[in-house]
C-alpha atoms as a PDB file:
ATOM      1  CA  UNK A   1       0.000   0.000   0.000  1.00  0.00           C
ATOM      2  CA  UNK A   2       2.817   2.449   0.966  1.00  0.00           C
ATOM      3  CA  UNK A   3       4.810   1.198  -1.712  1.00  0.00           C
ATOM      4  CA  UNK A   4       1.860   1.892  -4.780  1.00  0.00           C
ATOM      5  CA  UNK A   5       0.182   4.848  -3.318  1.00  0.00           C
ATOM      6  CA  UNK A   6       2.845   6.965  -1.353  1.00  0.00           C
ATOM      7  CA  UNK A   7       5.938   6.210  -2.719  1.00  0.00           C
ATOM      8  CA  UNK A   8       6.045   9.680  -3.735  1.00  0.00           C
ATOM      9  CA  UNK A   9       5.968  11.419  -0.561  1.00  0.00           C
ATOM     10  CA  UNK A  10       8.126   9.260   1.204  1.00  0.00           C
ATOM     11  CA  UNK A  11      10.820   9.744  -1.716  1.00  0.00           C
ATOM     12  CA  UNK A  12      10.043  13.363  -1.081  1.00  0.00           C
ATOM     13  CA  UNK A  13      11.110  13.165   2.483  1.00  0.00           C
ATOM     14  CA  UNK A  14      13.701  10.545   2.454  1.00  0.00           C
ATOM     15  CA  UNK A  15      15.839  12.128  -1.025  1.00  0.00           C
ATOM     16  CA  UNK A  16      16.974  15.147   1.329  1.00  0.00           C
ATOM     17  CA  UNK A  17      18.735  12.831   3.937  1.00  0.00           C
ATOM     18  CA  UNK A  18      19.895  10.527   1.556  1.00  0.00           C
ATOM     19  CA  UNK A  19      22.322  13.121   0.221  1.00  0.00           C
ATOM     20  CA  UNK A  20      23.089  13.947   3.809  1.00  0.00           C
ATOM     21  CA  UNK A  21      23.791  10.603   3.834  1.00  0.00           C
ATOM     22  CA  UNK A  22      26.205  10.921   0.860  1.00  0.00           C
ATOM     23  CA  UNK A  23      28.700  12.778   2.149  1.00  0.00           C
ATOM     24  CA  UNK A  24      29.518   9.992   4.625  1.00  0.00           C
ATOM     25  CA  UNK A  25      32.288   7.593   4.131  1.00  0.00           C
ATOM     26  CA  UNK A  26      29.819   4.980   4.236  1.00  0.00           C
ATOM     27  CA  UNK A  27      28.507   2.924   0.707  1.00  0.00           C
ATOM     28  CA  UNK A  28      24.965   1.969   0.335  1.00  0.00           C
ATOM     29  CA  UNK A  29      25.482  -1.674   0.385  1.00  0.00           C
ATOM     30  CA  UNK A  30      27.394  -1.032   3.758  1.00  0.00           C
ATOM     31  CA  UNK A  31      24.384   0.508   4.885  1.00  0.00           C
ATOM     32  CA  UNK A  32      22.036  -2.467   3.911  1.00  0.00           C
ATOM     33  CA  UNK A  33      24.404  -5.030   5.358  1.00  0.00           C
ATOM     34  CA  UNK A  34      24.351  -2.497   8.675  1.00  0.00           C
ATOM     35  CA  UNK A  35      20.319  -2.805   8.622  1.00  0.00           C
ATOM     36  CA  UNK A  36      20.864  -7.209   8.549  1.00  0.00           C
ATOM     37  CA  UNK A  37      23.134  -6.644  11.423  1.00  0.00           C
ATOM     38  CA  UNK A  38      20.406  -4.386  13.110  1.00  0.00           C
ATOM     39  CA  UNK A  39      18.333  -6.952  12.110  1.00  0.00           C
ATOM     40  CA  UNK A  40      19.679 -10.005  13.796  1.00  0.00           C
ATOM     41  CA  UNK A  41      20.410  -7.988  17.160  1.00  0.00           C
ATOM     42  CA  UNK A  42      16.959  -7.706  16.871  1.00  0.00           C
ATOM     43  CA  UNK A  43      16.498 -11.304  16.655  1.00  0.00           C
ATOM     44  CA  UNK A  44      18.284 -12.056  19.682  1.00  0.00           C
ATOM     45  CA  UNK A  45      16.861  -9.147  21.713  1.00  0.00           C
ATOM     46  CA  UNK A  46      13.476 -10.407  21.399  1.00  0.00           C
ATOM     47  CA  UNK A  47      14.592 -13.663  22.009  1.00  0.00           C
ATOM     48  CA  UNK A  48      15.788 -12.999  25.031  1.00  0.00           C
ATOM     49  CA  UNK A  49      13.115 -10.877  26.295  1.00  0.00           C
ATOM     50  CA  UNK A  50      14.643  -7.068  26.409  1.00  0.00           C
ATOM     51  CA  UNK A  51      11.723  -5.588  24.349  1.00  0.00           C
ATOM     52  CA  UNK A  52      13.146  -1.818  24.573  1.00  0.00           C
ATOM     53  CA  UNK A  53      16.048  -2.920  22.932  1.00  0.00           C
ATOM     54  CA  UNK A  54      14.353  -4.781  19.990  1.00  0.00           C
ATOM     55  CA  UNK A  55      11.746  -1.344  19.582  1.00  0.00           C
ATOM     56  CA  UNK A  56      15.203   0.534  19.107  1.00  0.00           C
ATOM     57  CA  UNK A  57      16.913  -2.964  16.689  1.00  0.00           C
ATOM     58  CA  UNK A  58      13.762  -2.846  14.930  1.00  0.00           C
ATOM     59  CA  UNK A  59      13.914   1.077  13.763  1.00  0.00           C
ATOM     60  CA  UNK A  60      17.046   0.927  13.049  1.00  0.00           C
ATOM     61  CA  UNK A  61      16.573  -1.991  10.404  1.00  0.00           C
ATOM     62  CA  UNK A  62      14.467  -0.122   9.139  1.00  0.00           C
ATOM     63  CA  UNK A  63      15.950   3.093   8.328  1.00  0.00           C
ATOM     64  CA  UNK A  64      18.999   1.303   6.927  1.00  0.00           C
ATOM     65  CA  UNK A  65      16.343  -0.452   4.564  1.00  0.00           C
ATOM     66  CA  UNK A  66      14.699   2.913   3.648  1.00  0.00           C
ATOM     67  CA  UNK A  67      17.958   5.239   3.043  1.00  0.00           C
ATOM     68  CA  UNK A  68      20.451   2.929   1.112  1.00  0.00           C
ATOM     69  CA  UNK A  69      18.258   3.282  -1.974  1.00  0.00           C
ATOM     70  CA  UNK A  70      18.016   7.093  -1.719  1.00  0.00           C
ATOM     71  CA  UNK A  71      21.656   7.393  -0.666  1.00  0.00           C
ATOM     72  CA  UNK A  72      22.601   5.273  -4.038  1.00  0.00           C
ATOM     73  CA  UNK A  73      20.961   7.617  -6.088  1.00  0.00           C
ATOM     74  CA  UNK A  74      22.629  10.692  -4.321  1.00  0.00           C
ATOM     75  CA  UNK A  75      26.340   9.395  -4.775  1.00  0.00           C
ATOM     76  CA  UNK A  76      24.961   8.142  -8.545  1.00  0.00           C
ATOM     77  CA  UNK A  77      26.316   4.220  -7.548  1.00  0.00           C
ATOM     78  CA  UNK A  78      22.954   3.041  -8.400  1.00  0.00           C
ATOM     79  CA  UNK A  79      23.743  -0.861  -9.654  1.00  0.00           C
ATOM     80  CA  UNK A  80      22.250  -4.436 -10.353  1.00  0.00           C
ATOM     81  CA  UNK A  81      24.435  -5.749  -7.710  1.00  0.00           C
ATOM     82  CA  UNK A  82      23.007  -3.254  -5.058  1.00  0.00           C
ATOM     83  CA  UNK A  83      19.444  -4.133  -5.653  1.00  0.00           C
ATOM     84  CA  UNK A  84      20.335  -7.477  -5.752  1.00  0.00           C
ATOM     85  CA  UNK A  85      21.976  -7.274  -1.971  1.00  0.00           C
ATOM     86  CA  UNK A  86      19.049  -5.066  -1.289  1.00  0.00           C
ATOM     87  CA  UNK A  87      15.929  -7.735  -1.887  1.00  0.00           C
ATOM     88  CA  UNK A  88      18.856 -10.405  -0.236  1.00  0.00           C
ATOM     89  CA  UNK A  89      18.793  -8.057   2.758  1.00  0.00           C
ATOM     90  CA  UNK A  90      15.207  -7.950   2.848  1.00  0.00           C
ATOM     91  CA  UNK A  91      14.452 -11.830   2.477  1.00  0.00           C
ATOM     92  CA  UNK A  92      17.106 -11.705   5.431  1.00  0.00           C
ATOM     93  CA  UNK A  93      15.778  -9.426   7.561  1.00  0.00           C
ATOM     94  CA  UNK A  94      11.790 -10.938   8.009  1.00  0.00           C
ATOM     95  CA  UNK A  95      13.688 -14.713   8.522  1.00  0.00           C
ATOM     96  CA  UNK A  96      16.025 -13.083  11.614  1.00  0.00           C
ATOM     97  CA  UNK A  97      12.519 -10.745  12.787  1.00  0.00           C
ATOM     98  CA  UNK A  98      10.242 -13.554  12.676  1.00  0.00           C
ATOM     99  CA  UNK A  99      12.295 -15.928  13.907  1.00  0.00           C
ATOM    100  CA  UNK A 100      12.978 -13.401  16.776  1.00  0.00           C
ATOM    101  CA  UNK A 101       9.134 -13.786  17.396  1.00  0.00           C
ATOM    102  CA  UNK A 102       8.867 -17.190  17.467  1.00  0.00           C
ATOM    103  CA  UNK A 103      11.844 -17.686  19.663  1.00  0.00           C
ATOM    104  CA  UNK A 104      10.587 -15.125  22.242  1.00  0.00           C
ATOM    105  CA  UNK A 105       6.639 -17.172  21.863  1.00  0.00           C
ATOM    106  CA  UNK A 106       8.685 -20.083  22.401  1.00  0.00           C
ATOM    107  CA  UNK A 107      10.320 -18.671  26.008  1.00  0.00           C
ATOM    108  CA  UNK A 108       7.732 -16.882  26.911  1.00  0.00           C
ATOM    109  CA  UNK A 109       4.622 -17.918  25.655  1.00  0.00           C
ATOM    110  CA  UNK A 110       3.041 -21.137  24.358  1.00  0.00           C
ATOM    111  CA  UNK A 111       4.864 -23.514  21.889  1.00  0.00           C
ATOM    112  CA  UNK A 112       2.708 -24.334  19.634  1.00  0.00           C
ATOM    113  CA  UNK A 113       2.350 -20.140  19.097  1.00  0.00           C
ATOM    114  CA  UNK A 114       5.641 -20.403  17.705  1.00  0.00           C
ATOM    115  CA  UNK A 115       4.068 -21.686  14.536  1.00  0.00           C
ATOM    116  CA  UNK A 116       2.248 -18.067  13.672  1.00  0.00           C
ATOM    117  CA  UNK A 117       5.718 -16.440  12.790  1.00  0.00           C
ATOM    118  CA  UNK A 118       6.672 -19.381  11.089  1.00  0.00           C
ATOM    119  CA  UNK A 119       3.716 -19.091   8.901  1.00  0.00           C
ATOM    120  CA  UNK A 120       3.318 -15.383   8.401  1.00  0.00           C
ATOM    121  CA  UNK A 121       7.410 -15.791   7.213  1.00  0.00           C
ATOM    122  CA  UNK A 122       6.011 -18.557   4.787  1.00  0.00           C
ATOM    123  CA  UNK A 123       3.358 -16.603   3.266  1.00  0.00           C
ATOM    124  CA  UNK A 124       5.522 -13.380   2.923  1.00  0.00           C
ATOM    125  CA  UNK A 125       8.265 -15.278   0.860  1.00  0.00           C
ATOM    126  CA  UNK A 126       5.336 -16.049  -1.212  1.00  0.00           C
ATOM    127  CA  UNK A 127       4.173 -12.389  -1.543  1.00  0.00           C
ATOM    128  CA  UNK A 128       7.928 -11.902  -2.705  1.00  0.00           C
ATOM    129  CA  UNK A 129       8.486 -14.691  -4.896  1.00  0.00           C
ATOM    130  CA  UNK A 130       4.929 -13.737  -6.920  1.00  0.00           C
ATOM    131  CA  UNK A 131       6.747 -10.076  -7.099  1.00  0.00           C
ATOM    132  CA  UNK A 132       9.848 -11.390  -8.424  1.00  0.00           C
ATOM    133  CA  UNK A 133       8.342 -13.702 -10.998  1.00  0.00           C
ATOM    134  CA  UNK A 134       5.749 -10.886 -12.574  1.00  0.00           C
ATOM    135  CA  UNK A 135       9.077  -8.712 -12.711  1.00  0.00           C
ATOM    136  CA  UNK A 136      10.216 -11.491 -15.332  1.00  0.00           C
ATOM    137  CA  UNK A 137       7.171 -11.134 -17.773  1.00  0.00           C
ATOM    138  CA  UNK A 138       7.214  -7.220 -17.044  1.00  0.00           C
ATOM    139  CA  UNK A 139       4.351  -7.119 -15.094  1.00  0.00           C
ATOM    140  CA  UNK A 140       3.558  -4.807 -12.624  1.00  0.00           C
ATOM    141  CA  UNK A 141       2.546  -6.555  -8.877  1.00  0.00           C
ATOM    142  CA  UNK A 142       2.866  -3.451  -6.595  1.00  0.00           C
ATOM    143  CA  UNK A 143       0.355  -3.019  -3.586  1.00  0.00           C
ATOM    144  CA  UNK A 144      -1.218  -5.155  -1.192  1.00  0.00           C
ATOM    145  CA  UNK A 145      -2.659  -4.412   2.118  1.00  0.00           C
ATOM    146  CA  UNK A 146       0.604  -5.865   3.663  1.00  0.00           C
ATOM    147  CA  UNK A 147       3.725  -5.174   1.853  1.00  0.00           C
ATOM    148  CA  UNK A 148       6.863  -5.339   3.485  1.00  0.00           C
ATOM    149  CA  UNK A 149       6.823  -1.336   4.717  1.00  0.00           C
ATOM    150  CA  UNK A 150       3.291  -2.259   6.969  1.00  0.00           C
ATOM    151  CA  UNK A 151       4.170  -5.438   8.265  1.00  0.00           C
ATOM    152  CA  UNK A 152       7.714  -3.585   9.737  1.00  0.00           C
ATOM    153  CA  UNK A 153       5.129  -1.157  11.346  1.00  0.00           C
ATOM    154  CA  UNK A 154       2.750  -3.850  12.726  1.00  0.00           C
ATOM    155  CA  UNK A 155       6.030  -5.688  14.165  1.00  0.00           C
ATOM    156  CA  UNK A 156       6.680  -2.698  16.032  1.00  0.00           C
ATOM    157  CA  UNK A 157       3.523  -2.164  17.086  1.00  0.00           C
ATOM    158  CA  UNK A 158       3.283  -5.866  18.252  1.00  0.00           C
ATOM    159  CA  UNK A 159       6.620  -5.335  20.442  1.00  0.00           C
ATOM    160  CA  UNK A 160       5.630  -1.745  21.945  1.00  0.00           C
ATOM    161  CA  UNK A 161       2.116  -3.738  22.672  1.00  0.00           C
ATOM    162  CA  UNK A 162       3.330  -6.863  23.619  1.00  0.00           C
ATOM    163  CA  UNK A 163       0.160  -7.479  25.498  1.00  0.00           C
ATOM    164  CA  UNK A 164      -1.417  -7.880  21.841  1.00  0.00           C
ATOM    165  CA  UNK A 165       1.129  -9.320  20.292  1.00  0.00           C
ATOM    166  CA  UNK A 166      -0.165 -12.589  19.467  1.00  0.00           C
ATOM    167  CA  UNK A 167      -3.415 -10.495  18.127  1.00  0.00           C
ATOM    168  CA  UNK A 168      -0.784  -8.474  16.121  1.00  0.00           C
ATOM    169  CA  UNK A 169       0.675 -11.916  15.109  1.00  0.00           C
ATOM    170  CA  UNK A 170      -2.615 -12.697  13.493  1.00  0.00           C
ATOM    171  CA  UNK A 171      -3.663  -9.451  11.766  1.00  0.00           C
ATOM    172  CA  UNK A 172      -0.452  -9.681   9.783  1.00  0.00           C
ATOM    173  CA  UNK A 173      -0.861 -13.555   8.791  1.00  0.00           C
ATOM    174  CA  UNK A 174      -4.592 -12.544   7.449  1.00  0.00           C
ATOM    175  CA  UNK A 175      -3.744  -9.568   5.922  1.00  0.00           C
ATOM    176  CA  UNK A 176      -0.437 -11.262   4.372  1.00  0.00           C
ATOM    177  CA  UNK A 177      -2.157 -13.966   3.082  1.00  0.00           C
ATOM    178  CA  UNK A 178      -4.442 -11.838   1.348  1.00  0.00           C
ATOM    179  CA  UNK A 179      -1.887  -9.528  -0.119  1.00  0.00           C
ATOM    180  CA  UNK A 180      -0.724 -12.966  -1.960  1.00  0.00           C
ATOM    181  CA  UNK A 181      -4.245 -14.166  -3.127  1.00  0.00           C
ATOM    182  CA  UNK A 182      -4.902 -10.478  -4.701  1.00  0.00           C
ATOM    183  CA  UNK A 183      -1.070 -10.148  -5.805  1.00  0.00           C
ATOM    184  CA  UNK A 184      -1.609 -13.825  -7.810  1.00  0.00           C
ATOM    185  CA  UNK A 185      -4.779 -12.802  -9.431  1.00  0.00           C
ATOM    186  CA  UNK A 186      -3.557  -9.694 -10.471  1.00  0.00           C
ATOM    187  CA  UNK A 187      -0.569 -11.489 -12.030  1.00  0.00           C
ATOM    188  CA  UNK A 188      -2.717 -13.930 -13.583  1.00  0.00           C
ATOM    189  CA  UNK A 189      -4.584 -11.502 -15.472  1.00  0.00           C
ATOM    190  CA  UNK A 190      -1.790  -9.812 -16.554  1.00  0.00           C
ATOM    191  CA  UNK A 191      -0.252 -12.705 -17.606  1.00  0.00           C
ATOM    192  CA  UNK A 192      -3.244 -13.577 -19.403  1.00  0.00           C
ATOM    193  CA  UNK A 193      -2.881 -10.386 -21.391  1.00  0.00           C
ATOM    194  CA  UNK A 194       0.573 -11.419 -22.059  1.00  0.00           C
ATOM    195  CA  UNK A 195      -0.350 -14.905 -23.625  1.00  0.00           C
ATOM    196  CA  UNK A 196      -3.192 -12.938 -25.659  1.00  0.00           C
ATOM    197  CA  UNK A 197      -0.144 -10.371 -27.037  1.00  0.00           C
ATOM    198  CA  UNK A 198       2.261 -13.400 -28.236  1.00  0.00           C
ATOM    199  CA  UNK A 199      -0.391 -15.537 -29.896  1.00  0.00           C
ATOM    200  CA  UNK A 200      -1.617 -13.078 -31.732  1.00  0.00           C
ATOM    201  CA  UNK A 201       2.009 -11.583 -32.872  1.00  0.00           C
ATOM    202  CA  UNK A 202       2.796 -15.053 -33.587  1.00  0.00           C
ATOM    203  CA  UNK A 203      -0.139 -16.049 -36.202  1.00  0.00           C
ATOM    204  CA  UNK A 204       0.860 -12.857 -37.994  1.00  0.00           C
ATOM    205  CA  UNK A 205       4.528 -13.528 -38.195  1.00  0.00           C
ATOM    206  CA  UNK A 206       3.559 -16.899 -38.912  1.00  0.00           C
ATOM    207  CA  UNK A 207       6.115 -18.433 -36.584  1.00  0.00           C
ATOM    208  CA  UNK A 208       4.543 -20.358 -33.747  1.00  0.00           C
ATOM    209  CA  UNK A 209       7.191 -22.750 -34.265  1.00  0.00           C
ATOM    210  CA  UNK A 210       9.700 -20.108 -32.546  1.00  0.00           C
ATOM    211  CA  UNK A 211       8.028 -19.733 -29.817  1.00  0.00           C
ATOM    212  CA  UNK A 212       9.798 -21.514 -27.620  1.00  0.00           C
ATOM    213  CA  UNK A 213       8.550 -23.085 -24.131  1.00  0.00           C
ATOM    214  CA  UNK A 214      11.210 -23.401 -21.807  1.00  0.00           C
ATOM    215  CA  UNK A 215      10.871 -26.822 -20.106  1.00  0.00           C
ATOM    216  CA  UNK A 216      11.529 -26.090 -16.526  1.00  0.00           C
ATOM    217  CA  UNK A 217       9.160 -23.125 -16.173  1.00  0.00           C
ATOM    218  CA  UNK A 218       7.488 -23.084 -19.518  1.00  0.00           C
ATOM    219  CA  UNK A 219       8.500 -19.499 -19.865  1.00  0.00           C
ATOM    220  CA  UNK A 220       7.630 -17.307 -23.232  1.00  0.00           C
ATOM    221  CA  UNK A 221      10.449 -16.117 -24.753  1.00  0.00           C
ATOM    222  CA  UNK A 222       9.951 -13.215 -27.372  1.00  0.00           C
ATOM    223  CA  UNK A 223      13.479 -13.024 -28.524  1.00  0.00           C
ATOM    224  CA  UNK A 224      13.221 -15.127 -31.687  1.00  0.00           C
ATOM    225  CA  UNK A 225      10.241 -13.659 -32.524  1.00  0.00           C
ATOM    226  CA  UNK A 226      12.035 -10.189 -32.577  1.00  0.00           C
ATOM    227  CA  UNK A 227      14.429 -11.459 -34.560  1.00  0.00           C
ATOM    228  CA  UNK A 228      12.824 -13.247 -37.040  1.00  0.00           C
ATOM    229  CA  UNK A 229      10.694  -9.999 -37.437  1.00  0.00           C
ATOM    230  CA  UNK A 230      13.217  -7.795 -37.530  1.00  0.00           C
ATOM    231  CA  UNK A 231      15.025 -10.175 -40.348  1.00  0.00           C
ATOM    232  CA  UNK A 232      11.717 -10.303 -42.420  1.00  0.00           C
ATOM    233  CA  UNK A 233      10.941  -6.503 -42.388  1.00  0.00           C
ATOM    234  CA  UNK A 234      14.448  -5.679 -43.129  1.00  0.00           C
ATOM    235  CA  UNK A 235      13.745  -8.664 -46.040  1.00  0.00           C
ATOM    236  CA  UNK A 236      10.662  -6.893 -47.306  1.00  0.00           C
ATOM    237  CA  UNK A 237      12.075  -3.595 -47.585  1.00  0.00           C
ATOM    238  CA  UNK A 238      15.210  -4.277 -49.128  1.00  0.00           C
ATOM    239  CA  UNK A 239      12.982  -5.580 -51.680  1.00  0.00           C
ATOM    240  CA  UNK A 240      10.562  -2.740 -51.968  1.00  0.00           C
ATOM    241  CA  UNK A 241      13.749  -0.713 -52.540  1.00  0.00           C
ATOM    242  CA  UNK A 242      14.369  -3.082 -56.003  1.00  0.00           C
ATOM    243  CA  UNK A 243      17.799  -4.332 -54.337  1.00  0.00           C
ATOM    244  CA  UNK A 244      18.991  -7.309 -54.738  1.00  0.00           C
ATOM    245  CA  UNK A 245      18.337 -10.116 -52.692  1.00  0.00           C
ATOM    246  CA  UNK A 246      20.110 -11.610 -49.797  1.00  0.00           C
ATOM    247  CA  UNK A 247      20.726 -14.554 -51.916  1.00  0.00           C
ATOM    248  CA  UNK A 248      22.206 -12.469 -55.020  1.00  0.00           C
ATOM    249  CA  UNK A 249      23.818 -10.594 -52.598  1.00  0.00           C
ATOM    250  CA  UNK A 250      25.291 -13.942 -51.069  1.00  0.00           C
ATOM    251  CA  UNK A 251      25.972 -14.752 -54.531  1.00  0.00           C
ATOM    252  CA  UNK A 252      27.798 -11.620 -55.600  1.00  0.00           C
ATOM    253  CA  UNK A 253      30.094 -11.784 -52.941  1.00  0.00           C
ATOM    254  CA  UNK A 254      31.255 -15.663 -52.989  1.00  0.00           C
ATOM    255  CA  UNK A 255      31.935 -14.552 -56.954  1.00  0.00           C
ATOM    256  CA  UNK A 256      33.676 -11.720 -56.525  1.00  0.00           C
ATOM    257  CA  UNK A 257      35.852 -13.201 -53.888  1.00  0.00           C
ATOM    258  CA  UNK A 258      36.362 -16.408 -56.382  1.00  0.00           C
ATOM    259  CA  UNK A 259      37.528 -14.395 -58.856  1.00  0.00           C
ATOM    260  CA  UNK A 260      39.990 -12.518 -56.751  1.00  0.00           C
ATOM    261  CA  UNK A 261      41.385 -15.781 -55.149  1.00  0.00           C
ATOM    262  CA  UNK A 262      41.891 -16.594 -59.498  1.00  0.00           C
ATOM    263  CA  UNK A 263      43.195 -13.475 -60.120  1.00  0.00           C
ATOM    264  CA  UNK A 264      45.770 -13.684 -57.697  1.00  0.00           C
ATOM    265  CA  UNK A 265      46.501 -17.241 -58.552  1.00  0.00           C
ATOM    266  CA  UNK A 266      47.244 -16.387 -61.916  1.00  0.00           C
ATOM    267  CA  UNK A 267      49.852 -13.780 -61.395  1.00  0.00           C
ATOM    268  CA  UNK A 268      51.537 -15.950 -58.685  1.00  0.00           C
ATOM    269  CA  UNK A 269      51.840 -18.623 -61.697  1.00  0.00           C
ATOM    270  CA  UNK A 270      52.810 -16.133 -64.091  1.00  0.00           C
ATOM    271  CA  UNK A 271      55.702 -14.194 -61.918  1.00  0.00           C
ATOM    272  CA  UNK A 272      56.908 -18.348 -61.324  1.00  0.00           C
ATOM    273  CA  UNK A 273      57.150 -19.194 -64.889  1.00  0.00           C
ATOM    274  CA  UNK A 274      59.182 -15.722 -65.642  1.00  0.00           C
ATOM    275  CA  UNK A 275      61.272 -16.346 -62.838  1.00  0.00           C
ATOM    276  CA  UNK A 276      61.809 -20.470 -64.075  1.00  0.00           C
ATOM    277  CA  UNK A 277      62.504 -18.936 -67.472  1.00  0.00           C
ATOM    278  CA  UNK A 278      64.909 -16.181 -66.833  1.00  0.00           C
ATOM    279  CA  UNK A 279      66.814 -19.567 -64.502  1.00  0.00           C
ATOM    280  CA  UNK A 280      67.077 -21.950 -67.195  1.00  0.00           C
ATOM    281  CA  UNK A 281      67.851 -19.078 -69.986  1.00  0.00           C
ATOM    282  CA  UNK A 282      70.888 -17.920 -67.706  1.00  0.00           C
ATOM    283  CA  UNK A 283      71.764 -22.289 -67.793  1.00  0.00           C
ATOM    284  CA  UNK A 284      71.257 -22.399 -70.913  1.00  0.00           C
ATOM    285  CA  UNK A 285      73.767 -19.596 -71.851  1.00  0.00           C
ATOM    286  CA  UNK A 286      76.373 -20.788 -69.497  1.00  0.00           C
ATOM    287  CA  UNK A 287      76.429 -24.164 -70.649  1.00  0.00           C
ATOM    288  CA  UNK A 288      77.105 -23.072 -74.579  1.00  0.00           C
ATOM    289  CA  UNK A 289      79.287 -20.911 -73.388  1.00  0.00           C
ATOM    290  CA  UNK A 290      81.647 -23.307 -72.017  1.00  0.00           C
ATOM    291  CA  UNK A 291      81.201 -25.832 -74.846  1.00  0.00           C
ATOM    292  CA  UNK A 292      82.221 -23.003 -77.071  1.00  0.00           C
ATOM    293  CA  UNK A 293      85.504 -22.867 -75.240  1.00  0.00           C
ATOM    294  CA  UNK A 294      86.628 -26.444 -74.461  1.00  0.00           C
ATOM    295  CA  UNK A 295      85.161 -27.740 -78.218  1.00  0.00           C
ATOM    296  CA  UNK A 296      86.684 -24.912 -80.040  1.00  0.00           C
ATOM    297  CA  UNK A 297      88.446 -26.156 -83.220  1.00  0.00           C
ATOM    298  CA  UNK A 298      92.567 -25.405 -83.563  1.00  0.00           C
ATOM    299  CA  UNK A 299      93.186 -23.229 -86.473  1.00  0.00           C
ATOM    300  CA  UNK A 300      95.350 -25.185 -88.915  1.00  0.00           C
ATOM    301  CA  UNK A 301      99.489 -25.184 -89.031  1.00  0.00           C
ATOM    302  CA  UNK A 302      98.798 -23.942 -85.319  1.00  0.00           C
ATOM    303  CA  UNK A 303      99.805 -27.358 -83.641  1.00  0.00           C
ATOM    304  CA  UNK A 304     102.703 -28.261 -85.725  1.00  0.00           C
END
């Protein structure tokens, strides 16, 4: 909900301190891997019982997870890698948090309790995953009554109130799991938009054939299609141009460079044979040359 509806204002207020924030000697991803530590001290301080300290863990975590985006943009080291570690971070972060519930339920509370973290962590790797696969088709899955920004504020509302928390506990599982319903259907529809776009830019390419299904997650891939579109327009205009043909072209080329590899063949052989001539000319000469002198006749009375 915060994430769809006032991303805007929050950016507004957070884009000032994260160039504040910039002129530390501190990087973003330090910053997100400072909000995991945060984040298991958390963990441990809940476990253990001390409630103020996991209230002052707990915002902490989250301000590391809300400035390290901002503060990437204001030193302009915006990267793949960083919002890589960032959704890492995240995943991390609700494990070490709900675990840190379950462990103090466990201590403090009932056992069996222990199994409503457990299952509102199950349920918001779902929400996640569903995010992360509509990202892959290019489909948008913001929004949800409980995104990861409310269920950080119900947490800390469950710890200030820890005389509700197991009502807390609850709210968030409900709400969670209906975030993940509402986030599916939306990404079914939009898939089903999706499938609706490829068959019909496949029957007029004619090329259902490339359309490939991957075999693990039967995933569309549009990339031959592109291609092969791209190849056929650039087909159909060279020939509404009147030039020649790829296969002429094809052609032309394996001629021309035949005819260069004879060309060149030929004057090789022809500089060999005037070179073998000009040899046996100059053996030739030599040889009657010396015959002249050791045959030569004696003029007569010479002898006597």
């Amino acid at each position: 909900m915060f994430d769809g509806r006032m991303r805007g204002r929050v950016d507004r207020v957070t884009q000032p301190v994260g160039r504040s924030l910039a002129t530390l000697p501190l990087s973003p991803n330090q910053l997100t891997v400072l909000g995991m530590v945060f984040s298991a001290g958390t963990c441990v301080s809940l476990g253990t019982g001390h409630l103020s300290l996991s209230i002052l863990g707990l915002a902490l975590a989250g301000l590391c997870d809300l400035l390290d985006g901002p503060m990437a943009k204001a030193k302009g080291c915006s990267s793949v890698r960083g919002a890589l570690l960032d959704s890492v971070a995240d995943r991390v972060s609700d494990a070490l948090l709900l675990g840190g519930f379950g462990w103090y339920l466990i201590s403090f509370s009932s056992p069996h309790l222990a199994l409503l973290p457990v299952a509102t962590l199950g349920v918001t790797m779902i929400v996640s995953y569903e995010r992360a696969k509509a990202e892959i088709y290019s489909i948008s899955a913001k929004g949800g009554l409980m995104e990861r920004a409310e269920r950080i504020i119900a947490l800390g509302l469950a710890v200030i109130f820890s005389a509700f928390m197991i009502e807390i506990l609850w709210v968030v599982l409900v709400l969670t799991t209906f975030t993940a319903i509402s986030r599916f259907i939306k990404i079914w529809n939009g898939a089903k938009e999706k499938d609706l776009q490829l068959a019909s830019l496949a029957s007029a390419l004619g090329t259902e054939g490339l359309i490939d299904r991957d075999q693990s997650n039967q995933v569309l891939t549009v990339n031959r299609i592109s291609q092969r579109e791209s190849s056929i327009s650039a087909w159909r205009q060279r020939h509404a141009q009147g030039g020649p043909s790829r296969w002429r072209s094809r052609r032309s080329g394996d001629l021309t460079r035949t005819r260069s590899r004879r060309v060149r063949a030929r004057t090789m052989e022809a500089r060999h044979t005037r070179r073998e001539t000009t040899y046996l000319r100059g053996l030739t000469y030599g040889r009657d040359h010396r015959s002249t002198k050791v045959f030569k006749a004696p003029r007569s009375g010479q002898d006597r």
